[in-house]
N, C-alpha and C. Protein backbone atom coordinates (compact mmCIF):
# COMPACT_ATOMS: atom_id res chain seq x y z
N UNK A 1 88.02 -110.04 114.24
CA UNK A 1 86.91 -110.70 114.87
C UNK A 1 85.70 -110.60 113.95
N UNK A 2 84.77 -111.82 113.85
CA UNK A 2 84.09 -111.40 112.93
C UNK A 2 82.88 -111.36 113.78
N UNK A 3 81.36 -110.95 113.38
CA UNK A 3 80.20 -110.63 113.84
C UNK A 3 79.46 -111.84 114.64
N UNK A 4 79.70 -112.94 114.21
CA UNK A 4 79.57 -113.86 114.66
C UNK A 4 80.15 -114.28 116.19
N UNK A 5 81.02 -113.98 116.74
CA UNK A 5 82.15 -114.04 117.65
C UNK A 5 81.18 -113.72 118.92
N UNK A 6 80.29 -112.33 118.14
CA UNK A 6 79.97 -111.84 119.38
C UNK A 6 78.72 -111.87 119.98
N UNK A 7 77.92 -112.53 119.16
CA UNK A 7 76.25 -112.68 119.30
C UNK A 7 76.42 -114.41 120.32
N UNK A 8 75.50 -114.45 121.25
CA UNK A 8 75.67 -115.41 122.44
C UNK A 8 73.83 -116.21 122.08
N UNK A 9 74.10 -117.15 121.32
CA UNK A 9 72.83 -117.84 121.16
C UNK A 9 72.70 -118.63 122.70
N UNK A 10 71.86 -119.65 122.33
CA UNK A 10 71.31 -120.46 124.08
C UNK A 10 72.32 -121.53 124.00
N UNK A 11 72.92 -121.50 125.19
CA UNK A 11 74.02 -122.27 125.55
C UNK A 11 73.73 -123.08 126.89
N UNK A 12 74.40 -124.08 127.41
CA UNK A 12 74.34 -125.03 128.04
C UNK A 12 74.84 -124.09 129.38
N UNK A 13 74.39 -124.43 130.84
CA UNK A 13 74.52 -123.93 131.80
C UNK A 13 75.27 -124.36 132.26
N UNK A 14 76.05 -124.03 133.48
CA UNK A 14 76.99 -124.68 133.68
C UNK A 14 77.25 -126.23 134.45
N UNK A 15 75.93 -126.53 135.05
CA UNK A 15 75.32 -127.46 135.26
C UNK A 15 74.76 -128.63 134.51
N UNK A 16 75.05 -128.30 133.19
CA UNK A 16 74.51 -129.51 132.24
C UNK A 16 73.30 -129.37 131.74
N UNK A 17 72.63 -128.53 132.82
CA UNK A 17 70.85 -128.69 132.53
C UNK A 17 70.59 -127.70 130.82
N UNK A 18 71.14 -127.34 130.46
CA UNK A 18 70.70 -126.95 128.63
C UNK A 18 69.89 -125.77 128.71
N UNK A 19 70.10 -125.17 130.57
CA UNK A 19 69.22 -123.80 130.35
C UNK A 19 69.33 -122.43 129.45
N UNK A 20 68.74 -121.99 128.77
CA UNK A 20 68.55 -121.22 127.86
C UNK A 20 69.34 -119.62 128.53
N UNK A 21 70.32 -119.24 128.14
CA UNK A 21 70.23 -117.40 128.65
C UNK A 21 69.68 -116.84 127.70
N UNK A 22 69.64 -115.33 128.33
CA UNK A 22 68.23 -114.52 127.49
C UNK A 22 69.13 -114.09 126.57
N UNK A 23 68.50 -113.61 125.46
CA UNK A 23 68.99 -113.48 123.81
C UNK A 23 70.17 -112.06 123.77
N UNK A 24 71.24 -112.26 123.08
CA UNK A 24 72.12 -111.14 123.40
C UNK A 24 71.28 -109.87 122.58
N UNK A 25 71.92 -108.23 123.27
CA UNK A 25 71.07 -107.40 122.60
C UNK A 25 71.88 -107.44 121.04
N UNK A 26 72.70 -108.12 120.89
CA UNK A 26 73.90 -107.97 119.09
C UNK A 26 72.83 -109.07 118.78
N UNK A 27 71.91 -109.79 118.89
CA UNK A 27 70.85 -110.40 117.73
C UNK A 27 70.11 -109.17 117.26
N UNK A 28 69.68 -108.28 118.04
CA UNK A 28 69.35 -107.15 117.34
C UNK A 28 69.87 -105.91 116.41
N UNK A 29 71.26 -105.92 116.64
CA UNK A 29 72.13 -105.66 116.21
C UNK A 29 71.92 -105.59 114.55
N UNK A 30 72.45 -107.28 114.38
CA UNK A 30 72.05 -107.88 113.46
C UNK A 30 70.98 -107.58 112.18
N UNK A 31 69.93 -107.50 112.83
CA UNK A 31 68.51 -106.94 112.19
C UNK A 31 69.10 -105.38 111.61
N UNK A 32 69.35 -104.65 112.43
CA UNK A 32 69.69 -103.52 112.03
C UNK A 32 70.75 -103.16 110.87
N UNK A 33 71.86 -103.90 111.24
CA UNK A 33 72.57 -103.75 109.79
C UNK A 33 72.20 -104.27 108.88
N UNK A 34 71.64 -105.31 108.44
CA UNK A 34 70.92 -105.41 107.50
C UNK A 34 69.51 -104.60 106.80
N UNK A 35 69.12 -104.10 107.59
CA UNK A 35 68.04 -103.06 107.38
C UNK A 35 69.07 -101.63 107.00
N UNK A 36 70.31 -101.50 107.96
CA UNK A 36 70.93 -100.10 107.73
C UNK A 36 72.20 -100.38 106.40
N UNK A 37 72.70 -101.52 106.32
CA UNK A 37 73.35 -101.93 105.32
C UNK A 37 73.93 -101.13 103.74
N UNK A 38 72.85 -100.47 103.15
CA UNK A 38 73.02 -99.81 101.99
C UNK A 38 72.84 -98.55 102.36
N UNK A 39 72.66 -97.78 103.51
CA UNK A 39 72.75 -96.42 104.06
C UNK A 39 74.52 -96.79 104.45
N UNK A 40 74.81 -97.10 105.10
CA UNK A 40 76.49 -97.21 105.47
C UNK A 40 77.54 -97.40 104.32
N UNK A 41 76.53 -98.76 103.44
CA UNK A 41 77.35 -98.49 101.85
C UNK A 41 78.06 -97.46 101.83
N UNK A 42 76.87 -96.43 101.89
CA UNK A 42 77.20 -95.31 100.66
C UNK A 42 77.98 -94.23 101.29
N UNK A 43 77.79 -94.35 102.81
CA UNK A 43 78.08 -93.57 103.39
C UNK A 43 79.72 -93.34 103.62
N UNK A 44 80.20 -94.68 103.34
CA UNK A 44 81.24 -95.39 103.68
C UNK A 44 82.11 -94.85 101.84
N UNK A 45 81.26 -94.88 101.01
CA UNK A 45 81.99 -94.97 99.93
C UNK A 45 82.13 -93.52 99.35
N UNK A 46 81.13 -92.14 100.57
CA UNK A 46 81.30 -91.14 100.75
C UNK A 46 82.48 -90.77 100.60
N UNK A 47 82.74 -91.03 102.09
CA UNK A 47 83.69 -90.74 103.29
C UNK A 47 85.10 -91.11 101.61
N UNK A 48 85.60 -92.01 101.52
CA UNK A 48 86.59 -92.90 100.72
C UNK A 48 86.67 -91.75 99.72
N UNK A 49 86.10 -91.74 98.88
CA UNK A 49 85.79 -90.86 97.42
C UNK A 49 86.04 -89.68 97.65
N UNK A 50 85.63 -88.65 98.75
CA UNK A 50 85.78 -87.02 99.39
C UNK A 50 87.21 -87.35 99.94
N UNK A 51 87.59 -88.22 99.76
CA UNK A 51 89.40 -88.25 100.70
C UNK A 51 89.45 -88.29 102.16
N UNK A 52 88.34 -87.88 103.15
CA UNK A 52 87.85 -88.19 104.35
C UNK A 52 88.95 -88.83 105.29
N UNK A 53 88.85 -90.76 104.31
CA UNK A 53 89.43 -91.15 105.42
C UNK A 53 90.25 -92.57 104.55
N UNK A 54 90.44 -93.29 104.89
CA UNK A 54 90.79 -94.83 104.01
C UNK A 54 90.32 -95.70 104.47
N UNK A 55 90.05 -95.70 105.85
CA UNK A 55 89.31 -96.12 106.92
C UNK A 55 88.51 -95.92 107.38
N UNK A 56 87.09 -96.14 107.01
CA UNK A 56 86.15 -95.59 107.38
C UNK A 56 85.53 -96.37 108.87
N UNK A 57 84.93 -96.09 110.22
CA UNK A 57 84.51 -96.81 111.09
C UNK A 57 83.42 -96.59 111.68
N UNK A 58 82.36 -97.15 111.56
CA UNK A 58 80.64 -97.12 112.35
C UNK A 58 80.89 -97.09 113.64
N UNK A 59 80.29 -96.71 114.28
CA UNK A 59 80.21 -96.78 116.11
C UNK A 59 78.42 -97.17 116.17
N UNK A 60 78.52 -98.52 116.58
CA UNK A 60 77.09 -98.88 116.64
C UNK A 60 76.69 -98.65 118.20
N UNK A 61 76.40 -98.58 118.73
CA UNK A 61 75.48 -98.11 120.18
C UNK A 61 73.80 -97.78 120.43
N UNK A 62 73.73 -98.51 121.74
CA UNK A 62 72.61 -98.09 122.10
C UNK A 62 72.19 -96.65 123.04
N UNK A 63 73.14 -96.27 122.78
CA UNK A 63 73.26 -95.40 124.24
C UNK A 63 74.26 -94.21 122.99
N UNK A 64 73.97 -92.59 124.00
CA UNK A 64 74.79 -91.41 123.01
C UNK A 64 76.53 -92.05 123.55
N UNK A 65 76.96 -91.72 122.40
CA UNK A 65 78.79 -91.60 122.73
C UNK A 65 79.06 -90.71 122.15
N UNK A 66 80.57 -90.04 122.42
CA UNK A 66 81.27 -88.85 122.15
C UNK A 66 82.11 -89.05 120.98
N UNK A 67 81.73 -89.87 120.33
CA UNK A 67 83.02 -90.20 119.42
C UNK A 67 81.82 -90.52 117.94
N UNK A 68 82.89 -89.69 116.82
CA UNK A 68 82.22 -89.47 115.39
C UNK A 68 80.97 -88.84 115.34
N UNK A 69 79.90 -88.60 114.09
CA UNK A 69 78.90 -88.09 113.88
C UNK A 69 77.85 -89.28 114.02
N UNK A 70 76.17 -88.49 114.20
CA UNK A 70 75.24 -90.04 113.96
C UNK A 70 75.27 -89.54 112.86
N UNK A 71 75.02 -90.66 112.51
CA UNK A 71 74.16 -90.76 110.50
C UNK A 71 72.94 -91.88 110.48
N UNK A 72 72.58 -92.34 111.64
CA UNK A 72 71.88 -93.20 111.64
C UNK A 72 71.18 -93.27 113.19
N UNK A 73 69.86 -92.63 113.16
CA UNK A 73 69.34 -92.64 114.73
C UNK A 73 68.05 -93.09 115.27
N UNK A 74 68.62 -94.12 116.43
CA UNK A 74 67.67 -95.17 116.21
C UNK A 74 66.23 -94.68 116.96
N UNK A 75 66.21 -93.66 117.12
CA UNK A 75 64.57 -92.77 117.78
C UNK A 75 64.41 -92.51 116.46
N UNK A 76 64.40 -91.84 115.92
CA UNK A 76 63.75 -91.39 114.75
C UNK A 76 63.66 -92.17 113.49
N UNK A 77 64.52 -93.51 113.77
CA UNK A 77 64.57 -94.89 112.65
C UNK A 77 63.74 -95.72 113.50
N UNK A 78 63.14 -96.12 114.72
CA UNK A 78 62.66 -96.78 115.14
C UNK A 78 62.89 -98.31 115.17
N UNK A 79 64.48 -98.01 115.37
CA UNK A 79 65.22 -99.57 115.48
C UNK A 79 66.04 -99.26 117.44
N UNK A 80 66.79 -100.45 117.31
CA UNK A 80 67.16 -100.74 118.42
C UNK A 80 69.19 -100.06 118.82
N UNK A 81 69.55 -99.89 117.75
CA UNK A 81 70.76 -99.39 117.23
C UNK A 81 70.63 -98.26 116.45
N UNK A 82 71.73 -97.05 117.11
CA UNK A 82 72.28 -95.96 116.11
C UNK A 82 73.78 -96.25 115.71
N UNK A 83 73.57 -95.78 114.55
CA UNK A 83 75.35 -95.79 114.36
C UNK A 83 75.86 -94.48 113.87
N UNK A 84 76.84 -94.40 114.22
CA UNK A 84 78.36 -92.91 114.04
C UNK A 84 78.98 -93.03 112.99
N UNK A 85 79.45 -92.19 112.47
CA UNK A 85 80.57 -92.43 111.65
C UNK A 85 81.73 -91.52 111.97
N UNK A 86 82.84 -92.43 111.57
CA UNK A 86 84.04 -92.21 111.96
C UNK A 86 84.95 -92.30 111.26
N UNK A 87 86.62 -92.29 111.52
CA UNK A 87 87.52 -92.65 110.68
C UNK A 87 88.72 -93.50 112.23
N UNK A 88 89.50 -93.97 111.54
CA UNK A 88 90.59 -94.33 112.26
C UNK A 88 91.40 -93.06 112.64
N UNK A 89 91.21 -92.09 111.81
CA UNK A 89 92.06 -90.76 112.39
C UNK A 89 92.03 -90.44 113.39
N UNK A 90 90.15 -89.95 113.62
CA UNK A 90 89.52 -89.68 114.64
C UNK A 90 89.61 -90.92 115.66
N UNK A 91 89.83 -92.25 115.75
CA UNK A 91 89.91 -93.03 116.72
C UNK A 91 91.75 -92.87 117.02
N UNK A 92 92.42 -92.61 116.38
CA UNK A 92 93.59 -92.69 117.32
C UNK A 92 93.80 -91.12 117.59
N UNK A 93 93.05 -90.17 117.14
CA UNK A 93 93.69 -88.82 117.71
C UNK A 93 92.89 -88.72 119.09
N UNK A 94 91.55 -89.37 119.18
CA UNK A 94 91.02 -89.38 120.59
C UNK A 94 91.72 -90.64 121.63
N UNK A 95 92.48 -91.17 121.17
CA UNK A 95 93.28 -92.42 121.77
C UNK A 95 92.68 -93.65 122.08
N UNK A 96 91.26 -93.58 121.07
CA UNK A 96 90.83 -95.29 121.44
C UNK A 96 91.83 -96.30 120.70
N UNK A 97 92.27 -95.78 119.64
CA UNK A 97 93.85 -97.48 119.17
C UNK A 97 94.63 -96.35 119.20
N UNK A 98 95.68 -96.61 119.98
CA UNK A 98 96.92 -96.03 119.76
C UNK A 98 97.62 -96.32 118.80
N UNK A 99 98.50 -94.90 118.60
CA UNK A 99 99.07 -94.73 117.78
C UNK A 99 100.13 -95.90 116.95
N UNK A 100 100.82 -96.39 118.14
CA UNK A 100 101.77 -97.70 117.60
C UNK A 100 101.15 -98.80 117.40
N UNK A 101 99.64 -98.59 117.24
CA UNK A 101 98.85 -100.42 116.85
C UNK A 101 97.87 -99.45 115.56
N UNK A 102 98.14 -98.70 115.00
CA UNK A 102 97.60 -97.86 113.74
C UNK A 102 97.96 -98.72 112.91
N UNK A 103 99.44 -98.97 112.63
CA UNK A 103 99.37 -100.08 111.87
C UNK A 103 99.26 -101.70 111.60
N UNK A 104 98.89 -102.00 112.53
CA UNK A 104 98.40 -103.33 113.08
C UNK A 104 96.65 -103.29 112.49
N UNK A 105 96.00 -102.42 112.71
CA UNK A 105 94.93 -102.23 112.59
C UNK A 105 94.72 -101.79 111.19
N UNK A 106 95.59 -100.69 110.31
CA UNK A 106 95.20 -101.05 109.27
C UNK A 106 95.46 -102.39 108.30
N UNK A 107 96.57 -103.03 108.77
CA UNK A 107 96.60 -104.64 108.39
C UNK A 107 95.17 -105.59 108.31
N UNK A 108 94.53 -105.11 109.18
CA UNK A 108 93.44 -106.02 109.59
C UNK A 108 92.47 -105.73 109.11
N UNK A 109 92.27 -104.34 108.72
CA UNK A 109 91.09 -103.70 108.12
C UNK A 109 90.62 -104.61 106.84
N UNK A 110 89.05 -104.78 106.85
CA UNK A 110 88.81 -105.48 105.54
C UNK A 110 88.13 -104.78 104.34
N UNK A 111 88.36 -104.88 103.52
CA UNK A 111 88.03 -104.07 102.27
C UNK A 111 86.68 -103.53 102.29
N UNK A 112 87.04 -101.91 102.02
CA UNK A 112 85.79 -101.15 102.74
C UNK A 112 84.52 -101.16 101.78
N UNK A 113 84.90 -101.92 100.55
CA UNK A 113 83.60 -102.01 99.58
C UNK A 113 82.77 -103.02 99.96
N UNK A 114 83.54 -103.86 100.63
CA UNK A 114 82.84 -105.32 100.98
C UNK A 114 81.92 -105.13 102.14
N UNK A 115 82.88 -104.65 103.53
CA UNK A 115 82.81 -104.56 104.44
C UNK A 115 82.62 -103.96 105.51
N UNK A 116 81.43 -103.39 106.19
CA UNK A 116 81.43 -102.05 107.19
C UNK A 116 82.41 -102.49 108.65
N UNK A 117 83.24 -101.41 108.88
CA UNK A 117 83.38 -101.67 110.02
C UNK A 117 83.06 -101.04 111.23
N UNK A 118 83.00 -101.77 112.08
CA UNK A 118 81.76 -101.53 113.57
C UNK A 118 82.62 -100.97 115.00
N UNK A 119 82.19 -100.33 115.51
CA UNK A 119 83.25 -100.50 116.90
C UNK A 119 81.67 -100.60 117.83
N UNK A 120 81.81 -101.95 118.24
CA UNK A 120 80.42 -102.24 118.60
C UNK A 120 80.50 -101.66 120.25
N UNK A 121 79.71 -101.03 120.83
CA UNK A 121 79.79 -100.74 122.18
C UNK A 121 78.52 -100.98 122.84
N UNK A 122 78.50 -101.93 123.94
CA UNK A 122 77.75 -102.85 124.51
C UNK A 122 78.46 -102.33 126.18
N UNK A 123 77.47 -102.98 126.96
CA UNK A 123 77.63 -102.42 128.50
C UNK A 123 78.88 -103.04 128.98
N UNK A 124 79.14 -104.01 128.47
CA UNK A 124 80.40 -105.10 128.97
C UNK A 124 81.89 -104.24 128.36
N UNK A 125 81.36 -103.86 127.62
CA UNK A 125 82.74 -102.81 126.85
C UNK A 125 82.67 -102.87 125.51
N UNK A 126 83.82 -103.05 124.71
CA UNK A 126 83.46 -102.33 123.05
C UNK A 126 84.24 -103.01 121.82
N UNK A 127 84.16 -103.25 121.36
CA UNK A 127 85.04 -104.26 120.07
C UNK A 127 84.87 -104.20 118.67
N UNK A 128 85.90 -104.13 117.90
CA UNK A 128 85.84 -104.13 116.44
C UNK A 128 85.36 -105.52 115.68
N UNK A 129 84.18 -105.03 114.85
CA UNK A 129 83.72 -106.45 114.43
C UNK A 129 83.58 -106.20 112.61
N UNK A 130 84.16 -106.69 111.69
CA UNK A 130 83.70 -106.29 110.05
C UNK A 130 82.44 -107.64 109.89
N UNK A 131 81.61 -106.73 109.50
CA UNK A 131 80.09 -107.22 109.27
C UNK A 131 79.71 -106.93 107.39
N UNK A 132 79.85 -108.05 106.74
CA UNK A 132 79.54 -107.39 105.24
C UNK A 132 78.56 -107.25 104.65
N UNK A 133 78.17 -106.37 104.22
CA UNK A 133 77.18 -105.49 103.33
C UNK A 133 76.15 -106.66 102.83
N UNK A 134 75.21 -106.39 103.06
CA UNK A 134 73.81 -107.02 102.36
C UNK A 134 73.77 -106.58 101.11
């Protein structure tokens, strides 16, 4: 899925009338990785280089979660998004992808020099999105 997929610009109502809904909070999102972009780089090419992980994975949120470290916090960055860092290890030993879609998922994974990947978590629920590096 790419980043795009998930941001909800102004769309047509269901009525025809062209009413506007209010702006998704992933436009802000947005702003942020690009502002956080070359902090995750590196962070990402950390993780890879120390043997860490092969898979490296951000947990972007507005809200605390239990899953990975922050490396990025949005009270004390004065943005709208913090992000985690993680690995796929740590996501299937806590059982968010199970074990028998490990390799499904590293199939899909996109090249971690290019590409951060996100496990975006929003109130509606949570999804993998590769967003590439500014």
């Amino acid at each position: 899925m790419d980043f795009s997929d998930l941001l909800s610009g102004s769309t047509e109502s269901s009525d025809g009338q062209g009413e506007a809904k209010r702006p998704s909070p992933l436009q802000s999102l947005k702003v942020d990785l690009d502002f956080y972009s070359e902090s995750i780089k590196e962070i990402s090419s950390e993780m890879l280089a120390e043997g860490y992980t092969l898979f490296p994975i951000f947990i972007a949120t507005q809200h605390e979660v239990s899953l990975g470290e922050v490396i990025l916090d949005k009270a004390e960055l004065g943005t709208n998004w913090s992000i985690n860092a993680s690995s796929l290890e740590e996501f299937v030993e806590r059982g968010v992808i199970q074990d028998a879609k490990k390799t499904n998922f590293e199939k899909s994974y996109k090249k971690a020099a290019d590409y951060m990947c996100l496990f975006v978590v929003v109130p509606e629920g949570a999804n993998f999105v590769f967003y590439p590096y500014k």
